[in-house]
Structures are given as C-alpha cells and as structure tokens.
N, C-alpha and C. Protein backbone atom coordinates (compact mmCIF):
# COMPACT_ATOMS: atom_id res chain seq x y z
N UNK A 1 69.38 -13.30 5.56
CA UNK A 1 69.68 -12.39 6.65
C UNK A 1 68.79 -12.73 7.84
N UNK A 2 69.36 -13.05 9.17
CA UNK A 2 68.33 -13.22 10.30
C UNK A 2 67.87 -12.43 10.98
N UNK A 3 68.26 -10.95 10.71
CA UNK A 3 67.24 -10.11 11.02
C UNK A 3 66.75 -8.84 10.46
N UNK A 4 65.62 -10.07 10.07
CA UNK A 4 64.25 -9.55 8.84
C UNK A 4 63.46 -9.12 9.67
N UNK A 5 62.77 -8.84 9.20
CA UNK A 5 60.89 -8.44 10.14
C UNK A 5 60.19 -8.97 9.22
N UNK A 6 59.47 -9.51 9.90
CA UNK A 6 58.35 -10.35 9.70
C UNK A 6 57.16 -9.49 9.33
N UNK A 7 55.95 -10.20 8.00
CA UNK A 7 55.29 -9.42 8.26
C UNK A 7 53.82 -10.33 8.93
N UNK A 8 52.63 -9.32 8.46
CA UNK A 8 51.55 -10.14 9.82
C UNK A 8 51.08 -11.25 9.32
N UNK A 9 51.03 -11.33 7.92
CA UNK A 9 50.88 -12.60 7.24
C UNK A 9 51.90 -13.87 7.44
N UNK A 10 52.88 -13.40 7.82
CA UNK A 10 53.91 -14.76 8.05
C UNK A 10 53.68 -14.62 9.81
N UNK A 11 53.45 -13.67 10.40
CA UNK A 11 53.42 -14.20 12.18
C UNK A 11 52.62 -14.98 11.79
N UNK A 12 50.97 -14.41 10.93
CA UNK A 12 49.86 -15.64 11.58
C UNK A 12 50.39 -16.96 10.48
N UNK A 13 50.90 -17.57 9.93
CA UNK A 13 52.04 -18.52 9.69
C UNK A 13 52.86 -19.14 10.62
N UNK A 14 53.25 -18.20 10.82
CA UNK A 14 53.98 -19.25 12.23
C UNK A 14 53.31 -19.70 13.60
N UNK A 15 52.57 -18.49 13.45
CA UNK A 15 51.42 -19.01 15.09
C UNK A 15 50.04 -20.04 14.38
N UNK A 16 49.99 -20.22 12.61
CA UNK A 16 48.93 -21.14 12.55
C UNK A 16 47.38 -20.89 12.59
N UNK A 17 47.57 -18.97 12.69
CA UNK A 17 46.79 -18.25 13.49
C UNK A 17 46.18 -17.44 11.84
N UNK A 18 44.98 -17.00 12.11
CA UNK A 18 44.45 -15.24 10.85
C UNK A 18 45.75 -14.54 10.60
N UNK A 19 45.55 -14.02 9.83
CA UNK A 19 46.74 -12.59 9.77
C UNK A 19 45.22 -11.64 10.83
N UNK A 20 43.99 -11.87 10.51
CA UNK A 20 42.78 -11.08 11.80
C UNK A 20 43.50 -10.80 13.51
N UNK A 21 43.35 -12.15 13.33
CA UNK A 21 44.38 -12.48 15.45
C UNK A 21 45.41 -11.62 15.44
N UNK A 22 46.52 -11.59 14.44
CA UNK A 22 47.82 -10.55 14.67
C UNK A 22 47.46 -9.18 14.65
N UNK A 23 46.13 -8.75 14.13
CA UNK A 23 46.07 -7.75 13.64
C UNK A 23 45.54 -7.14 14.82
N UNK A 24 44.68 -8.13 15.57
CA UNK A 24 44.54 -7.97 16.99
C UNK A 24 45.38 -8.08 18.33
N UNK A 25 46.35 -9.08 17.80
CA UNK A 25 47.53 -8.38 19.03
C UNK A 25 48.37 -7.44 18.88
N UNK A 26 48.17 -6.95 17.69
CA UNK A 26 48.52 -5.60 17.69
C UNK A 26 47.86 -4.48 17.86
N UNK A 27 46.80 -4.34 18.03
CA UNK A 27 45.80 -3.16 18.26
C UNK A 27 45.53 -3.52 19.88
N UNK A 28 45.65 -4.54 20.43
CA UNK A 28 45.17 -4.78 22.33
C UNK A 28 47.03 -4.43 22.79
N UNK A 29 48.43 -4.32 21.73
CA UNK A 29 49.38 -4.11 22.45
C UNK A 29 49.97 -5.12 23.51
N UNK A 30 49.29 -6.69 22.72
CA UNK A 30 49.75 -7.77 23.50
C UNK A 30 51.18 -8.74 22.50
N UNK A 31 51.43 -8.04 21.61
CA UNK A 31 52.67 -8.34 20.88
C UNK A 31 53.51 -7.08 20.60
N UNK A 32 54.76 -7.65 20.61
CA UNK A 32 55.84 -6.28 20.79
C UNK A 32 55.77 -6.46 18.71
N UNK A 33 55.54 -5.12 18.35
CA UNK A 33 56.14 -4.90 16.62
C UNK A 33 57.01 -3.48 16.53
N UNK A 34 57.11 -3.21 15.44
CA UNK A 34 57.49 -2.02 14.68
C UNK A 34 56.74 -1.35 13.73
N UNK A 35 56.90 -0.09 14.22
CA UNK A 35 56.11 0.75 12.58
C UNK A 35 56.79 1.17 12.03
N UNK A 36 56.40 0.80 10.42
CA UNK A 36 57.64 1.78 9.54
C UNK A 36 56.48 2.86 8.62
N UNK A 37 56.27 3.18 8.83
CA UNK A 37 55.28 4.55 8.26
C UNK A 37 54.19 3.93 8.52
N UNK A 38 53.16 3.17 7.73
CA UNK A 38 51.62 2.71 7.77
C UNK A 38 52.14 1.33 7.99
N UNK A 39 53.35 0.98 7.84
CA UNK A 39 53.86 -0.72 7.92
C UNK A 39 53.87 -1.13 9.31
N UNK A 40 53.37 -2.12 9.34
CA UNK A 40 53.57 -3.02 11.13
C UNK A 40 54.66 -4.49 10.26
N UNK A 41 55.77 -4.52 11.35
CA UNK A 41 56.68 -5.38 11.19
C UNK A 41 56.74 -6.20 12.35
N UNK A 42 56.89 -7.18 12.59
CA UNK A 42 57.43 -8.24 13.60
C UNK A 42 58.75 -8.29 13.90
N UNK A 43 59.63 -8.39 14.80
CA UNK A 43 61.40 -9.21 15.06
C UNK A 43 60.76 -10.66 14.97
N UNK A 44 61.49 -11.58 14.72
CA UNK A 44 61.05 -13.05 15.04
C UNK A 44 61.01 -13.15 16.22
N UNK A 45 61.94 -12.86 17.07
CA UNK A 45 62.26 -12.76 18.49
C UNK A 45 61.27 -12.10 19.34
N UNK A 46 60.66 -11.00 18.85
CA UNK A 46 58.92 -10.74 19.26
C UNK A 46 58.15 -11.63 19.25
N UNK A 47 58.29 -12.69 18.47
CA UNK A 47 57.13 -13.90 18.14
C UNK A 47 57.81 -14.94 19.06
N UNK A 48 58.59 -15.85 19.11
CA UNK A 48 58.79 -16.76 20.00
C UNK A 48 58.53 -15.95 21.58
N UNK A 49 59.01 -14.92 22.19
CA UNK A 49 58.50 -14.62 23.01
C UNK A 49 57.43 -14.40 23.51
N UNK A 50 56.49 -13.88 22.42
CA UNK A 50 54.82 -14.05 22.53
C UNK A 50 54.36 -15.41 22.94
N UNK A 51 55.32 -16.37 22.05
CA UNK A 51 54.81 -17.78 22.12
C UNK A 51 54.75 -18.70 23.53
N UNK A 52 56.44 -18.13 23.87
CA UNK A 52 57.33 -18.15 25.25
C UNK A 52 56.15 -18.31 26.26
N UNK A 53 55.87 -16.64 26.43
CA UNK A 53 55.05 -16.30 27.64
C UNK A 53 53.66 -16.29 27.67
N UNK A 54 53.46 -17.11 26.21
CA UNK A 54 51.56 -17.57 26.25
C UNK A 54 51.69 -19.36 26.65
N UNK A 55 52.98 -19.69 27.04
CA UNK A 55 52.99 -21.03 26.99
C UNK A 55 51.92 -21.72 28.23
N UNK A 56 51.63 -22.95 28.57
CA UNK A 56 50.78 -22.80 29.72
C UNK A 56 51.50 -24.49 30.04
N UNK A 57 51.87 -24.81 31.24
CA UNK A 57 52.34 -26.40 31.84
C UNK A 57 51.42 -26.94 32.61
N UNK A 58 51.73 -28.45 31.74
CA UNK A 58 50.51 -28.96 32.18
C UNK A 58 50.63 -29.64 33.72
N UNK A 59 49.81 -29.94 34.22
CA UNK A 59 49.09 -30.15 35.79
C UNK A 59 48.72 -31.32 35.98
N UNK A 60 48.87 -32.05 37.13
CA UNK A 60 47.99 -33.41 37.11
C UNK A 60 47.04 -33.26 38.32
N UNK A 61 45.89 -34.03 38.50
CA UNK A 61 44.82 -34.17 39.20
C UNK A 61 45.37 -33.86 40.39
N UNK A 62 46.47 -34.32 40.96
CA UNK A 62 46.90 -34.18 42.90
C UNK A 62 47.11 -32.65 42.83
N UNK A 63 47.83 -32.12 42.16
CA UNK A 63 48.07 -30.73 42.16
C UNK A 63 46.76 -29.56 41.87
N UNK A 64 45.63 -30.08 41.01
CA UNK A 64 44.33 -29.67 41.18
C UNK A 64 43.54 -29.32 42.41
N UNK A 65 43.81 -30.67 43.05
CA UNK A 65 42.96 -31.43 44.22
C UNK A 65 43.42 -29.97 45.27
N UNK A 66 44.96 -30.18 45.74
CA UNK A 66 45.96 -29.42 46.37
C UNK A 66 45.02 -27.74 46.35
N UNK A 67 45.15 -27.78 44.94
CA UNK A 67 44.87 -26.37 44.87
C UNK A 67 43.78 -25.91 45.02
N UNK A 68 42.45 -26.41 44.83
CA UNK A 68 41.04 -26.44 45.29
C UNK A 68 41.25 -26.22 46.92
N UNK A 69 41.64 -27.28 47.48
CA UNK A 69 41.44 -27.50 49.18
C UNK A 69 42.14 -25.76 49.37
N UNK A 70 43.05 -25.47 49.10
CA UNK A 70 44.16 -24.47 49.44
C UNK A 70 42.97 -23.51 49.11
N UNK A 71 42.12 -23.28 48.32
CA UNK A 71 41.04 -21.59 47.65
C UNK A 71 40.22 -21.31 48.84
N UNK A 72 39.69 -23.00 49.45
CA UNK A 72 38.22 -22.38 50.37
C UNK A 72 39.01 -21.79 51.65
C-alpha cells in the first residue's frame, strides 16, 4: 500500500539520519507528521519534501566573487 506512514525509525533510514534528529524535527516543528494518540507518523511525501526544501545548489567562485562585491 503507498500510503503508509512512516515511522521515526524508518524517516531516520531514509534521511541516513538518528531516529534522535527526527525526534527533533519533530519537537522544533520543522517536519510536517501525524499523531495518532502518543504515535508520531510520517506521509513519505512529508519526507521528500523535507528533503526537497533542505536541498542547497551548488555555486561557483564568479558567483561568490559577484556576491561579496554586491554585500559592501
């Protein structure tokens, strides 16, 4: 079935991460979950989007340079 909920032991599995770290983006409210009584659940689709919008692109030196001159 593809939509399971995840629990915090398989997010930090897929992020590679503690089940500690999940346990902390869930207490700072920087990952979307579910409660089911004392249960915290994941969507998968909560997790790639976490992943999504923590992504960061990389930069090369001219665009550094650019952006330094552009601060002072």
């Amino acid at each position: 079935m593809d939509d399971e909920l995840l629990t915090a032991d398989e997010v930090a599995a897929r992020l590679r991460a503690t089940p500690r770290f999940v346990r902390r983006l869930v207490s700072e409210r920087r990952i979307e979950f579910v409660k089911i009584g004392r249960l915290v659940r994941f969507d998968p689709a909560a997790v790639v989007h976490y992943i999504d919008s923590h992504r960061v692109a990389p930069t090369d030196r001219a665009a550094i340079r650019a952006y330094v001159r552009g601060a002072h």
